[in-house]
N, C-alpha and C. Protein backbone atom coordinates (compact mmCIF):
# COMPACT_ATOMS: atom_id res chain seq x y z
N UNK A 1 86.13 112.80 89.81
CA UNK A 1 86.49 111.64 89.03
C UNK A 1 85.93 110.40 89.73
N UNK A 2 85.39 109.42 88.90
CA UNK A 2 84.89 108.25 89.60
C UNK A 2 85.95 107.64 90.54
N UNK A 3 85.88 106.82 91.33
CA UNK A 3 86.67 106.16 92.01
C UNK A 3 87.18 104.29 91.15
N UNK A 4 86.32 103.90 90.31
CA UNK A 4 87.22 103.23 89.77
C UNK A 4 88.32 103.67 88.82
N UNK A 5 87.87 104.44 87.77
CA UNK A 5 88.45 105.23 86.97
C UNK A 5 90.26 106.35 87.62
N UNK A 6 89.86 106.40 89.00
CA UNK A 6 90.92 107.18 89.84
C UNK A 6 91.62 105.76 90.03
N UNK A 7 91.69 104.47 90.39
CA UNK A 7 92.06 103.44 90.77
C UNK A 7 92.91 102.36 89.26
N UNK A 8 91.97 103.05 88.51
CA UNK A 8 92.62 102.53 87.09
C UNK A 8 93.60 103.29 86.80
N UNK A 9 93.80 104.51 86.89
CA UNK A 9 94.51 105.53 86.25
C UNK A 9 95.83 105.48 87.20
N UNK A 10 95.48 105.15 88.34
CA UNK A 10 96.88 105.44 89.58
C UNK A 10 97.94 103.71 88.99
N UNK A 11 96.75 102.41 88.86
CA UNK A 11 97.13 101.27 88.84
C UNK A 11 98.37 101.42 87.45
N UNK A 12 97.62 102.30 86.27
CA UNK A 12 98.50 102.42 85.02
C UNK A 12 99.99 103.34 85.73
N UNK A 13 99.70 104.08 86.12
CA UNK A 13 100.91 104.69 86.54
C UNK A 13 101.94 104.48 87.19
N UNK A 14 101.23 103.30 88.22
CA UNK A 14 102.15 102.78 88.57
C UNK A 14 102.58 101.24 88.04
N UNK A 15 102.20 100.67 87.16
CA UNK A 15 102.29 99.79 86.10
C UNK A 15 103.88 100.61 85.21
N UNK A 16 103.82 101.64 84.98
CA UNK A 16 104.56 102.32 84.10
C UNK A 16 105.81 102.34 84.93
N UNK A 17 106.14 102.93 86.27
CA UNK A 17 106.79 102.80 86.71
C UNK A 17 107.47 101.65 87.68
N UNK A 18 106.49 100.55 87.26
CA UNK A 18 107.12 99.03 87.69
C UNK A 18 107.90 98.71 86.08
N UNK A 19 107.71 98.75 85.31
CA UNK A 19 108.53 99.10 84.13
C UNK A 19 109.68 99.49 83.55
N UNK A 20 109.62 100.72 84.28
CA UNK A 20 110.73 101.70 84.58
C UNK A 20 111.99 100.95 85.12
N UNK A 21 111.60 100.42 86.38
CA UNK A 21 112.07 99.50 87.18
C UNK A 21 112.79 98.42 86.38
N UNK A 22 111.84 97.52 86.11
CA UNK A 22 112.69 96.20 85.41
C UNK A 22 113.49 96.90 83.88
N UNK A 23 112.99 97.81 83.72
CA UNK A 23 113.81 98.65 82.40
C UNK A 23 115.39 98.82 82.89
N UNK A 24 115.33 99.53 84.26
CA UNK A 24 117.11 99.99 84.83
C UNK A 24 117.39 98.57 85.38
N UNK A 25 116.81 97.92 85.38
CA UNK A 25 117.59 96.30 86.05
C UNK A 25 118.13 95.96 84.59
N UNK A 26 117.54 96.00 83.99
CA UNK A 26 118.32 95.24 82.61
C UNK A 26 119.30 95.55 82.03
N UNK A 27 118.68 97.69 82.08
CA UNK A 27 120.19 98.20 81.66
C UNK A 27 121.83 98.28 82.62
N UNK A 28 121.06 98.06 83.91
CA UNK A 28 122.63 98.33 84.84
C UNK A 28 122.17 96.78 85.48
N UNK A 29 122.50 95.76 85.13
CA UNK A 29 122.33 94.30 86.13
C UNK A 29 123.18 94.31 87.40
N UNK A 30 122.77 93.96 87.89
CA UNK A 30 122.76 93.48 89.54
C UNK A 30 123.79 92.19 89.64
N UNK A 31 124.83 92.34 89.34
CA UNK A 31 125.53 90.92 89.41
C UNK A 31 126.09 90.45 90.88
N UNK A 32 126.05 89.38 91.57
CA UNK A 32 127.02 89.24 92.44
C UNK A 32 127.46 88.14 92.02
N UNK A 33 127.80 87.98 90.73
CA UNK A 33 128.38 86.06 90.44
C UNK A 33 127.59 85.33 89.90
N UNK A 34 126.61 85.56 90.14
CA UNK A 34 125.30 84.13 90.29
C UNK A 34 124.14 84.32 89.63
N UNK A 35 124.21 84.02 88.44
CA UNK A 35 122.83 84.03 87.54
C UNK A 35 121.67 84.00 88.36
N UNK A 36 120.49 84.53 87.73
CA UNK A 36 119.75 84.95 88.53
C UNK A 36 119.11 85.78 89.53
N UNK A 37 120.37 85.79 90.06
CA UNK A 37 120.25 87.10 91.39
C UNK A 37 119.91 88.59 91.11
N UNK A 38 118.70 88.73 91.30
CA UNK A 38 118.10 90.23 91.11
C UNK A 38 117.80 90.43 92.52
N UNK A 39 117.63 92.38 92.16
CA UNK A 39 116.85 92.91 93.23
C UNK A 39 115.31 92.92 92.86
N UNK A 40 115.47 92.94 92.15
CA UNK A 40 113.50 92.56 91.84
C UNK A 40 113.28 93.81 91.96
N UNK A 41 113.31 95.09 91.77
CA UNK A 41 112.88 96.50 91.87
C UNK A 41 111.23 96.82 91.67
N UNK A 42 111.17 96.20 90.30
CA UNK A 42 109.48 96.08 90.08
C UNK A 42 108.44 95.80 91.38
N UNK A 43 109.38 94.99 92.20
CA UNK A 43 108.11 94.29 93.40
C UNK A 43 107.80 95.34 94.43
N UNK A 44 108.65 96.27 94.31
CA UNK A 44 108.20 97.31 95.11
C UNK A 44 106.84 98.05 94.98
N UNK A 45 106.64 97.99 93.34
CA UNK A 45 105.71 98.80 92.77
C UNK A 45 104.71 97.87 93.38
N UNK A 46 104.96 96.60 93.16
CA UNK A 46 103.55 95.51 92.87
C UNK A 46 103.08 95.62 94.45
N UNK A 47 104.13 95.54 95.40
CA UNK A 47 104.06 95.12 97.01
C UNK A 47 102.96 96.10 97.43
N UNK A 48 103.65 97.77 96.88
CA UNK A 48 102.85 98.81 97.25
C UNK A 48 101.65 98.75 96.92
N UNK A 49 101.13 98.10 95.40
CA UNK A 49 99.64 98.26 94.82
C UNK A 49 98.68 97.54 95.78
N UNK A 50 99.33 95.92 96.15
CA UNK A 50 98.74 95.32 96.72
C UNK A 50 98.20 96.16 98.36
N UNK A 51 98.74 96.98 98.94
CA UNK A 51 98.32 96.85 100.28
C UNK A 51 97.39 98.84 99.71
N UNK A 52 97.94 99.30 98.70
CA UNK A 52 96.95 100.83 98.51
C UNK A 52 96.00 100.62 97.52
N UNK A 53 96.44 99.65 96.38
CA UNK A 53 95.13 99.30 95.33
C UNK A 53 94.17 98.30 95.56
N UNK A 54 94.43 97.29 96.07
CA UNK A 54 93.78 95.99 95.97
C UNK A 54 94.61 94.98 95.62
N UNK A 55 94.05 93.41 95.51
CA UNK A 55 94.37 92.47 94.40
C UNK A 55 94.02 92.39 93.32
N UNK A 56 92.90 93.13 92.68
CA UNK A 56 92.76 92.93 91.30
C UNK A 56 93.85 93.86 90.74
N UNK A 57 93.39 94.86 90.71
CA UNK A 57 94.55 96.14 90.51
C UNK A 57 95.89 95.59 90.69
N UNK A 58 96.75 95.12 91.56
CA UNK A 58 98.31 94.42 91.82
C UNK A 58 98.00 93.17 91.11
N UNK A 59 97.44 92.57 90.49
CA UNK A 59 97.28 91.73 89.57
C UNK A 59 97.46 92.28 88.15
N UNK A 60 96.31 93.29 87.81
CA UNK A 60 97.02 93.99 86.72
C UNK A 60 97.95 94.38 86.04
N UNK A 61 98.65 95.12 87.36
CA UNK A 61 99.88 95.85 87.13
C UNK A 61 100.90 94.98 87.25
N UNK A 62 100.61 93.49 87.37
CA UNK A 62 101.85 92.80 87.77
C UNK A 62 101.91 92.11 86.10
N UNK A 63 100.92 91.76 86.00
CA UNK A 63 100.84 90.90 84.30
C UNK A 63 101.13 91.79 83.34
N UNK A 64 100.28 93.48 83.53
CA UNK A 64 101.24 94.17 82.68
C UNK A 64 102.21 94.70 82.47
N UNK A 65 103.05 94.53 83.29
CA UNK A 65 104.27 94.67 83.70
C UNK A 65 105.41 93.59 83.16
N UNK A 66 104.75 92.50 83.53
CA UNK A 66 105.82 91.22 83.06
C UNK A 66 105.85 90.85 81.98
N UNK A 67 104.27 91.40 81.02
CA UNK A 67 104.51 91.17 79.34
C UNK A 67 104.97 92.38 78.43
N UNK A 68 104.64 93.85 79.41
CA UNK A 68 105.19 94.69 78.18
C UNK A 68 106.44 94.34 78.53
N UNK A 69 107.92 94.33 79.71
CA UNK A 69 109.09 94.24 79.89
C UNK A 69 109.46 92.69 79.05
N UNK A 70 108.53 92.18 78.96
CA UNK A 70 109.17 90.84 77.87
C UNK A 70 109.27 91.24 76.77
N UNK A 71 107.89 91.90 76.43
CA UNK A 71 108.05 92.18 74.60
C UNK A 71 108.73 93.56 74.35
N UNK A 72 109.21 94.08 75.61
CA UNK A 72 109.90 94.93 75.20
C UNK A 72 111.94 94.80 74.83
N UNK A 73 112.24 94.10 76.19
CA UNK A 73 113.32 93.65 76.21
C UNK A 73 113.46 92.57 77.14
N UNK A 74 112.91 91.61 76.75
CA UNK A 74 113.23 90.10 77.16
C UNK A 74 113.20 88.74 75.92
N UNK A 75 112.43 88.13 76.47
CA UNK A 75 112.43 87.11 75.13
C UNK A 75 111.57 85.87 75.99
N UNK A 76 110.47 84.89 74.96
CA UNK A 76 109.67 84.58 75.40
C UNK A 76 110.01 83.13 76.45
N UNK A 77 111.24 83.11 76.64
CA UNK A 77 111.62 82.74 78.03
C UNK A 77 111.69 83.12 79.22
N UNK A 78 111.97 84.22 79.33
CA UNK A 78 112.36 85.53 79.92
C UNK A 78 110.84 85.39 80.87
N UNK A 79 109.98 85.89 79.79
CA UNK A 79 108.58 86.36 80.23
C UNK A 79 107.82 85.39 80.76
N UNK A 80 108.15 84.04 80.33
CA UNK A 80 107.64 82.56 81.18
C UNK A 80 107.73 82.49 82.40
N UNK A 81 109.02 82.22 82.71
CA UNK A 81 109.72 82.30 83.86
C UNK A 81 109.23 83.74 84.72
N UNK A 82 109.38 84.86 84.02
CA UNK A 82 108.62 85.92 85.15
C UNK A 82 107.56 85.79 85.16
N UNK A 83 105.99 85.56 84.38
CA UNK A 83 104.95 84.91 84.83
C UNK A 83 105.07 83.95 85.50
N UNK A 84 105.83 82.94 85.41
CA UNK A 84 105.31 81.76 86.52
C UNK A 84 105.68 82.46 87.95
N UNK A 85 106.97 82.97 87.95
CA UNK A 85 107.66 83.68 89.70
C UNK A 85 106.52 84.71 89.69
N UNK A 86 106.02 85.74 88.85
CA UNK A 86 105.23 87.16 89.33
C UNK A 86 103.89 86.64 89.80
N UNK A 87 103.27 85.62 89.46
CA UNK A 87 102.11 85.25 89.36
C UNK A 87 102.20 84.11 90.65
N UNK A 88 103.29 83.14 91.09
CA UNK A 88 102.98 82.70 92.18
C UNK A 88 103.60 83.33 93.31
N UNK A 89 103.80 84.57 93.21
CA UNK A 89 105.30 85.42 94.19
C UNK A 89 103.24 86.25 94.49
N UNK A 90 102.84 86.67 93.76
CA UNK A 90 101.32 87.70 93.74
C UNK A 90 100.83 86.85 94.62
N UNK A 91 100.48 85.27 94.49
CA UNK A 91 99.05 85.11 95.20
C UNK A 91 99.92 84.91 97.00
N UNK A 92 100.93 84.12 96.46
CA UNK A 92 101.60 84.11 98.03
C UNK A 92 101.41 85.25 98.83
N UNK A 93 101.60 86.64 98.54
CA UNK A 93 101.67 87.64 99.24
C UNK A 93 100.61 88.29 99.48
N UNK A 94 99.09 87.85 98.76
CA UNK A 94 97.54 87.96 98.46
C UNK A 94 97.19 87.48 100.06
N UNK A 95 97.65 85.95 99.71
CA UNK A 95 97.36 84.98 100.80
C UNK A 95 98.02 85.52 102.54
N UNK A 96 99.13 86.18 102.11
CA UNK A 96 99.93 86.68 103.81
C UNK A 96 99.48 87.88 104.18
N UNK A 97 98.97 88.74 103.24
CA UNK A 97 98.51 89.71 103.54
C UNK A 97 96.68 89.87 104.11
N UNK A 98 96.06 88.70 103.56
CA UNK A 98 94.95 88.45 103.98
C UNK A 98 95.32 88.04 105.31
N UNK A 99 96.00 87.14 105.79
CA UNK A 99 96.01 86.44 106.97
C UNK A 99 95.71 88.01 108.01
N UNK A 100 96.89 89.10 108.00
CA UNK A 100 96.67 90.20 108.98
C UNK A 100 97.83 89.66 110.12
N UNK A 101 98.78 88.29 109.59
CA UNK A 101 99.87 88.42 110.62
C UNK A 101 100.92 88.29 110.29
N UNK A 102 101.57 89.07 108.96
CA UNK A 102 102.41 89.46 108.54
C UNK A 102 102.84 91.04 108.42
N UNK A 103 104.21 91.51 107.94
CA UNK A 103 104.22 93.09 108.22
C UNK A 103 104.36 93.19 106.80
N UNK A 104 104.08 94.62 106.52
CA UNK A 104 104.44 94.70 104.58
C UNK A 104 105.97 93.90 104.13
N UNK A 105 106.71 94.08 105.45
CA UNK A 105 108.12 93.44 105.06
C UNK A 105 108.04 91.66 104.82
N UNK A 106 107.30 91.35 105.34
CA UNK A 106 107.19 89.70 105.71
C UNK A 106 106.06 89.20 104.58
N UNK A 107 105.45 89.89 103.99
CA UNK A 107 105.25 90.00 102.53
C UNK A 107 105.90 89.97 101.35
N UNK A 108 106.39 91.42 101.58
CA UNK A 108 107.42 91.27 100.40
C UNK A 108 108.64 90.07 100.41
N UNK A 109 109.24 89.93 102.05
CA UNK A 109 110.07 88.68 101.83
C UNK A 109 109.71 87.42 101.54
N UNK A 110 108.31 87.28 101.36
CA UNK A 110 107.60 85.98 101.24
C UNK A 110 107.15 86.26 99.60
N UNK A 111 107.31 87.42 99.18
CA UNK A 111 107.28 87.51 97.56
C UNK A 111 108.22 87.16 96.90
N UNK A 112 109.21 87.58 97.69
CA UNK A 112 110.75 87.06 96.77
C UNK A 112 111.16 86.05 96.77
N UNK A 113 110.40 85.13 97.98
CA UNK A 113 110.98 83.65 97.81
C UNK A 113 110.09 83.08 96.76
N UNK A 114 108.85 83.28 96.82
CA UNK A 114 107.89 82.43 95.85
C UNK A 114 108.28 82.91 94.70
N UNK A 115 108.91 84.37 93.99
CA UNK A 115 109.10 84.14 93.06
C UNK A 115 110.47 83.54 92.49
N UNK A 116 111.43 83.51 93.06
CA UNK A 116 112.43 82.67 92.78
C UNK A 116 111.79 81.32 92.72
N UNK A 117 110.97 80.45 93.55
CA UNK A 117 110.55 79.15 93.26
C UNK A 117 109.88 78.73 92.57
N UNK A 118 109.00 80.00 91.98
CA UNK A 118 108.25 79.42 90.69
C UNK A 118 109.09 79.99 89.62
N UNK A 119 109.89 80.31 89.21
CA UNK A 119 110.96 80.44 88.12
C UNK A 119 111.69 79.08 88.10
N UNK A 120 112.14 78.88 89.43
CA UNK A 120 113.16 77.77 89.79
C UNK A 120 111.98 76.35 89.35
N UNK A 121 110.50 76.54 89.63
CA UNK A 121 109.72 75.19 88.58
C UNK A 121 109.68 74.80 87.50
N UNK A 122 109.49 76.59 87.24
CA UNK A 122 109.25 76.81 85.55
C UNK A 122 110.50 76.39 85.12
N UNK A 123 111.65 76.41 85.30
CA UNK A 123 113.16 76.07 84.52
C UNK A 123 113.05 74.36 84.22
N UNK A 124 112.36 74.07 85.25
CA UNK A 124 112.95 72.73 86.13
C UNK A 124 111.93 71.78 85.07
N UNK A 125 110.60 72.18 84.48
CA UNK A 125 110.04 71.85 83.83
C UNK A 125 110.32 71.87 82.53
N UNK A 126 110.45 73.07 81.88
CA UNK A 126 110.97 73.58 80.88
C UNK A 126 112.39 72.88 79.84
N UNK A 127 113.27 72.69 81.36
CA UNK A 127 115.13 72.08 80.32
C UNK A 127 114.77 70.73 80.74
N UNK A 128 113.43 70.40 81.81
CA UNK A 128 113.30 68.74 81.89
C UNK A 128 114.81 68.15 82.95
N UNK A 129 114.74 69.11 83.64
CA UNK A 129 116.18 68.60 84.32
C UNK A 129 116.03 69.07 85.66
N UNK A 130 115.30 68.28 86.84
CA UNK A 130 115.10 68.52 88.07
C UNK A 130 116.85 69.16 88.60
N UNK A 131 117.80 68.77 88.45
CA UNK A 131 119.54 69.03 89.29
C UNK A 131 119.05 70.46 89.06
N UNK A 132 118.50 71.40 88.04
CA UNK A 132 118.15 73.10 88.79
C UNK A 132 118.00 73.41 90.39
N UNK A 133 117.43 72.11 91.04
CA UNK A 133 116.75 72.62 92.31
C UNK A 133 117.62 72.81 92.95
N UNK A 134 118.83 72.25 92.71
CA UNK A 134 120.14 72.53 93.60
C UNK A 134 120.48 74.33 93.65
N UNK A 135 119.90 74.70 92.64
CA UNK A 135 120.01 76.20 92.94
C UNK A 135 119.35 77.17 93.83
N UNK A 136 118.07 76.25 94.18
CA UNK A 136 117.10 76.64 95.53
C UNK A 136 118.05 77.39 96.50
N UNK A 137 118.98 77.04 97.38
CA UNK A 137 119.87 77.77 98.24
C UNK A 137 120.02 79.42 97.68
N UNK A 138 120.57 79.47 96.97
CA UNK A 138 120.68 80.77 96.54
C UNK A 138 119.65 81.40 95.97
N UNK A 139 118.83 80.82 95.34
CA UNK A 139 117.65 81.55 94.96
C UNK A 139 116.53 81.95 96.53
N UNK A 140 116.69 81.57 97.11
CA UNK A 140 116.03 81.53 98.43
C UNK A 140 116.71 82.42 98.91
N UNK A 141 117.72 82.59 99.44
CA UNK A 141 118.63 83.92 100.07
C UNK A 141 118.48 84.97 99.41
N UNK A 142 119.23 84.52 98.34
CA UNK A 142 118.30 86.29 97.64
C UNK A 142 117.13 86.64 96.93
N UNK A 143 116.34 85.64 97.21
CA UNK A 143 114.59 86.29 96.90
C UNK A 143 113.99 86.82 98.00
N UNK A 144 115.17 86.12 99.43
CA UNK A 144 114.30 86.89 101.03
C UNK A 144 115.13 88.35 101.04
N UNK A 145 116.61 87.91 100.64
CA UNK A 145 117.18 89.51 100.94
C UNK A 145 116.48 90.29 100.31
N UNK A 146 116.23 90.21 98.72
CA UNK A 146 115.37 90.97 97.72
C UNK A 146 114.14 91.86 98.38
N UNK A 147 113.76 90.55 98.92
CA UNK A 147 112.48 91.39 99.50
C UNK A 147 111.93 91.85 100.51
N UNK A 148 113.10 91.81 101.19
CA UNK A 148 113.33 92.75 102.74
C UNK A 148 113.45 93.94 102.57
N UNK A 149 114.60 93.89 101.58
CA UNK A 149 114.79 95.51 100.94
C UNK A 149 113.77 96.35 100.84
N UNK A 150 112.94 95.64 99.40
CA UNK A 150 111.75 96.14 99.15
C UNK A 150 110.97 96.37 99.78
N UNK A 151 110.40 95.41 100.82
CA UNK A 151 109.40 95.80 101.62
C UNK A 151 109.85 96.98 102.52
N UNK A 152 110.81 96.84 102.58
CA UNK A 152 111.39 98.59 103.76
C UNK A 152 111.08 99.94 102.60
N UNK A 153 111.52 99.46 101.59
CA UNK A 153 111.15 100.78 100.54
C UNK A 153 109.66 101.01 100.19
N UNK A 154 108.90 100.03 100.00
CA UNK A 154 107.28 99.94 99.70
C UNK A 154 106.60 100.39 101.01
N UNK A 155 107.10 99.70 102.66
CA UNK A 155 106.66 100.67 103.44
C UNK A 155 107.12 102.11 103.79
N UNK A 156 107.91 102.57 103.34
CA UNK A 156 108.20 103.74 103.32
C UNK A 156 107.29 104.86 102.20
N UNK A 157 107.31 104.28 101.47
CA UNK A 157 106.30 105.02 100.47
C UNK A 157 105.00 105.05 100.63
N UNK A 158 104.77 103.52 100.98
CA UNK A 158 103.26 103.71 101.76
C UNK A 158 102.72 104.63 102.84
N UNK A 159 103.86 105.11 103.44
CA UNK A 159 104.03 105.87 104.86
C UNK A 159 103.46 107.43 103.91
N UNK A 160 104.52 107.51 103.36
CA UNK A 160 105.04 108.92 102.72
C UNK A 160 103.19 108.98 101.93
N UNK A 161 102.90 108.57 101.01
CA UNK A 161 101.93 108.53 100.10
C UNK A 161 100.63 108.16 101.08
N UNK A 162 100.38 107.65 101.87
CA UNK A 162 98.68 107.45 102.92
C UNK A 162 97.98 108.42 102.62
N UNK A 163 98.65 109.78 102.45
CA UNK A 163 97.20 110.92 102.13
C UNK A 163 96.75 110.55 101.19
N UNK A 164 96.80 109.70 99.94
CA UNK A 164 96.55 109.82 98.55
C UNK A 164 95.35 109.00 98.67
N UNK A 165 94.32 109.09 98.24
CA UNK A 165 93.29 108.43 98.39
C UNK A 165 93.65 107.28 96.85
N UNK A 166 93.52 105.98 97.12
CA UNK A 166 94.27 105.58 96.37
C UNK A 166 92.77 104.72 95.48
């Protein structure tokens, strides 16, 4: 099999199962009180593409990810707000992972903050009412817890999965 074609086919699959992901977040939510507060499950998928697929590929799978889970079960707020967080949460972690002095974990925790802050723009733009930013505190705690998690689970899989020529 060609090697882009092997790279497309792994990227869809795991596109499907970043899906999967924001599919069981919706059906069982994650509450601790506080609107907003996810585990972000999907970013595991995306964290992993980025360091076994590439950035184009974890680009892919991140946009198709955030529009089929909108038009599937969100609403075109929903899907704003996760494009603006998936899309500046992506290049942030593009950018830390290029550097070479971050760990997959210090990635992913640097994914979860950017995407809470570009949601937390997108709102802030959107209702025209900067007092959102007061929610920064908490969106910041748990976009780093979020993605501590993840990154321990994405390097673990990365561990587990290395034979796979990806």
């Amino acid at each position: 099999m060609k090697e882009s074609t092997r790279r497309l086919s792994r990227c869809a699959i795991l596109a499907a199962l970043a899906l999967i992901f924001s599919y069981v977040e919706f059906l069982i939510p994650f509450s601790i009180g506080l609107p907003g507060v996810k585990l972000g499950l999907a970013n595991i998928v995306v964290v992993f593409a980025i360091y076994m697929l590439g950035a184009r590929y974890a680009l892919y799978l991140n946009l198709a990810r955030i529009v089929l889970a909108g038009l599937l079960f969100g609403s075109p707020f929903s899907t704003l707000y996760a494009l603006c967080g998936g899309l500046l949460s992506l290049g942030a972690m593009l950018l830390l992972k290029k550097t070479n002095l971050f760990s997959v974990i210090g990635v992913s925790m640097a994914g979860g903050f950017f995407h809470n802050l570009g949601q937390l723009i997108a709102a802030a733009i959107i209702v025209k009412t900067p007092q959102v930013v007061s929610y920064l505190p908490v969106l910041v705690f748990s976009g780093i817890a979020a993605g501590i998690v993840n990154g321990i689970i994405s390097t673990f899989c990365m561990e587990k999965l290395r034979h796979l020529k990806m």
